[in-house]
C-alpha atoms as a PDB file:
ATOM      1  CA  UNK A   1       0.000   0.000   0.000  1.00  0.00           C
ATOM      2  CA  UNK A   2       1.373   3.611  -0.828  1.00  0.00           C
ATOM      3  CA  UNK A   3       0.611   6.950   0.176  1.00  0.00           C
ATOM      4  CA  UNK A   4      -0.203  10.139  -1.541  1.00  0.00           C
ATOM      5  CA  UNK A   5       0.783  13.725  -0.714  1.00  0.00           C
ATOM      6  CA  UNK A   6      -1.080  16.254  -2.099  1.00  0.00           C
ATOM      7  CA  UNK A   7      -0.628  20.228  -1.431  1.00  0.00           C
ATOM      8  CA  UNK A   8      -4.310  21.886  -1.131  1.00  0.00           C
ATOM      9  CA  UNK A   9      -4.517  25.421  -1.268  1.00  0.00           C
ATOM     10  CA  UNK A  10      -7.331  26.475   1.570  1.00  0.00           C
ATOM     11  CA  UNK A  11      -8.289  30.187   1.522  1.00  0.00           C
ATOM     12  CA  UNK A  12      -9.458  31.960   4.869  1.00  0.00           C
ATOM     13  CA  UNK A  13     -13.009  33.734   4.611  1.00  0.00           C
ATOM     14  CA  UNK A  14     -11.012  36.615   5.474  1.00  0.00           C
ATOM     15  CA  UNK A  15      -7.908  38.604   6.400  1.00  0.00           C
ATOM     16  CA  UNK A  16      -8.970  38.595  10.144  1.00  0.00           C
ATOM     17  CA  UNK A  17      -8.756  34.750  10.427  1.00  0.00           C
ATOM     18  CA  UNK A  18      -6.341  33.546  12.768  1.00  0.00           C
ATOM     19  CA  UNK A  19      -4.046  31.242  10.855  1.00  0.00           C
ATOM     20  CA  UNK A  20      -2.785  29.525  13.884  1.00  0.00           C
ATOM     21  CA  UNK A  21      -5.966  28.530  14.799  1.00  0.00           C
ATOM     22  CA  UNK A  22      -7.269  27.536  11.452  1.00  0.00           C
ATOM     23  CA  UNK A  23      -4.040  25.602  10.865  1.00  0.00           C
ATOM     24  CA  UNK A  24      -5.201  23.769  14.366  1.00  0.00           C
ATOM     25  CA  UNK A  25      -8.746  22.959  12.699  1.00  0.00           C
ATOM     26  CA  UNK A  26      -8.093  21.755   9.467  1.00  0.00           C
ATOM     27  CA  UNK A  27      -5.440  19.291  11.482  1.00  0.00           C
ATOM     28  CA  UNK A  28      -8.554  18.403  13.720  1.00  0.00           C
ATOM     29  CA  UNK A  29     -10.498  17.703  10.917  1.00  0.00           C
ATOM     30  CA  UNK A  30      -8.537  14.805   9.222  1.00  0.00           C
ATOM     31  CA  UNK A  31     -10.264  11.638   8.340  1.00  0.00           C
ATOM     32  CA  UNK A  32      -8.327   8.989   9.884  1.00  0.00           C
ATOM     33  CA  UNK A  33      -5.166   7.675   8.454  1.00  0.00           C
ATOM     34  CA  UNK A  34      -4.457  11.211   7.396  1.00  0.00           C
ATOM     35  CA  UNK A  35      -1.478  13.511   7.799  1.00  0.00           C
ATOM     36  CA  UNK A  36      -0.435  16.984   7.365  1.00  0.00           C
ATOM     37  CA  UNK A  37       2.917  16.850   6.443  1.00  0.00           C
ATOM     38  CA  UNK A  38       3.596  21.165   7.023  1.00  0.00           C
ATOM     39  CA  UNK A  39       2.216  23.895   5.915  1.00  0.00           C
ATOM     40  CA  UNK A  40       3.254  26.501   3.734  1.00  0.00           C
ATOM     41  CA  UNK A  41       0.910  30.328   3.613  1.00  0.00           C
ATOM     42  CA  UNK A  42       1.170  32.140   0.517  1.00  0.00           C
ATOM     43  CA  UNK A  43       0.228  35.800   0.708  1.00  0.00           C
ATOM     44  CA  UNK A  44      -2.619  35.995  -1.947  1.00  0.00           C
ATOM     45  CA  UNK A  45      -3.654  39.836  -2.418  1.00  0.00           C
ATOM     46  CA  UNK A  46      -5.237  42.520   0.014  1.00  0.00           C
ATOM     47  CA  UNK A  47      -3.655  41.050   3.234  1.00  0.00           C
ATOM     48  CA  UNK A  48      -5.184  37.664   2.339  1.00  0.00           C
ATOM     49  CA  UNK A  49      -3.000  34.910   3.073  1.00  0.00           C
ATOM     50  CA  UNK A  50      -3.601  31.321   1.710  1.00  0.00           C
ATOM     51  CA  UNK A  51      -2.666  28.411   3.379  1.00  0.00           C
ATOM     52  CA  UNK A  52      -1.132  25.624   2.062  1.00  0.00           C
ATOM     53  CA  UNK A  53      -0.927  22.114   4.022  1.00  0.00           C
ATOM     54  CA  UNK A  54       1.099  19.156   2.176  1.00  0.00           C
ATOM     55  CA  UNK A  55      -1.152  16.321   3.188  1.00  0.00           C
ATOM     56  CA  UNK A  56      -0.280  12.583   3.742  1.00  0.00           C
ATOM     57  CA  UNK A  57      -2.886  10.107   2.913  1.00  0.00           C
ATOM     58  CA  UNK A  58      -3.007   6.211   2.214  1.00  0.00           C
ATOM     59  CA  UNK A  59      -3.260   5.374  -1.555  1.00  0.00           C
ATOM     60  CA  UNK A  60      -6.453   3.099  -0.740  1.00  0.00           C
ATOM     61  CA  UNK A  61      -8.611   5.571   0.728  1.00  0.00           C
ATOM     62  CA  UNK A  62     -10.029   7.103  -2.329  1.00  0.00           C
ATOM     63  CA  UNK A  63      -7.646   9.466  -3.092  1.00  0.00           C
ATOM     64  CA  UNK A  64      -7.696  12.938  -0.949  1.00  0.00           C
ATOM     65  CA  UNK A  65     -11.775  13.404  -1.342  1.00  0.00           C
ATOM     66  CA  UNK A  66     -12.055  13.380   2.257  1.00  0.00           C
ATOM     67  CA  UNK A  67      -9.686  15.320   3.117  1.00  0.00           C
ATOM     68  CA  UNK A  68     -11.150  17.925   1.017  1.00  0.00           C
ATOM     69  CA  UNK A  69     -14.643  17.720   2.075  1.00  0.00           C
ATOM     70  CA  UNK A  70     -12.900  17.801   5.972  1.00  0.00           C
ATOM     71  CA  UNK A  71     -11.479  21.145   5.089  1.00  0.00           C
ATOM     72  CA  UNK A  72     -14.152  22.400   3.456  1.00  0.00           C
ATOM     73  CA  UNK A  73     -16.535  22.291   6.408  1.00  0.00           C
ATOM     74  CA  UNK A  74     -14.192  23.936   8.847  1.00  0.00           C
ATOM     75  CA  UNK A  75     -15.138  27.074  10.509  1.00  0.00           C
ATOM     76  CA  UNK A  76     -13.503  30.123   8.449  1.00  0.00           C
ATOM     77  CA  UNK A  77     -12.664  28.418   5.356  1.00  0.00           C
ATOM     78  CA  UNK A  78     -13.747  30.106   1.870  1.00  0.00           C
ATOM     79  CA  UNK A  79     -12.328  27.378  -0.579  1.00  0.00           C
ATOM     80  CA  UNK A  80     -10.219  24.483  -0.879  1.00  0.00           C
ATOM     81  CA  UNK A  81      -8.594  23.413  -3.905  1.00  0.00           C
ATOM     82  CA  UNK A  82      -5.995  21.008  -4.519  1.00  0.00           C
ATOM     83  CA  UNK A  83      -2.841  21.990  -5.868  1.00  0.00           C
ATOM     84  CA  UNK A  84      -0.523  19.232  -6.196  1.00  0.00           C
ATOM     85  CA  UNK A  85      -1.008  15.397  -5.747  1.00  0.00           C
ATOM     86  CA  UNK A  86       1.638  12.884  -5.959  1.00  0.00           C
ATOM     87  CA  UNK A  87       2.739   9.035  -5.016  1.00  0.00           C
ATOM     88  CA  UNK A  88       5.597   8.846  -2.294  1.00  0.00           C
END
């Protein structure tokens, strides 16, 4: 069995979200077997910053579906929108 890593690009609702704290939630909000392998933030426009979590997930789950869907119903976030995926 292998694993993926995929980068996903999650954009805050707004400038005022904490990014600590959203980092936190979308790293309570894993399905299991899943890993955040670092983050990255990438400063998008008008104080916005993006941030951008390198996720570890087993190649037999489905791919990084519900990891997406996890991130997309945390408090704060706007979008999420994978960026990279890869075998390791």
């Amino acid at each position: 069995m292998g694993k993926v890593a995929a980068k996903i690009k999650v954009m805050p609702q707004s400038p005022e979200i904490d990014l600590d704290e959203l980092q936190e939630r979308l790293e309570d909000s894993l399905p299991e077997g899943a890993k955040i392998n670092g983050f990255e933030r990438d400063e998008v426009a008008f104080g916005l910053v993006a941030l951008l979590p390198t996720v570890i997930v087993p190649d037999d789950t489905g791919g990084t579906e519900a990891v997406e869907e996890g991130f997309s119903n945390v408090e704060g976030v706007e979008s999420v929108e994978v960026e990279n995926v890869g075998r390791i």
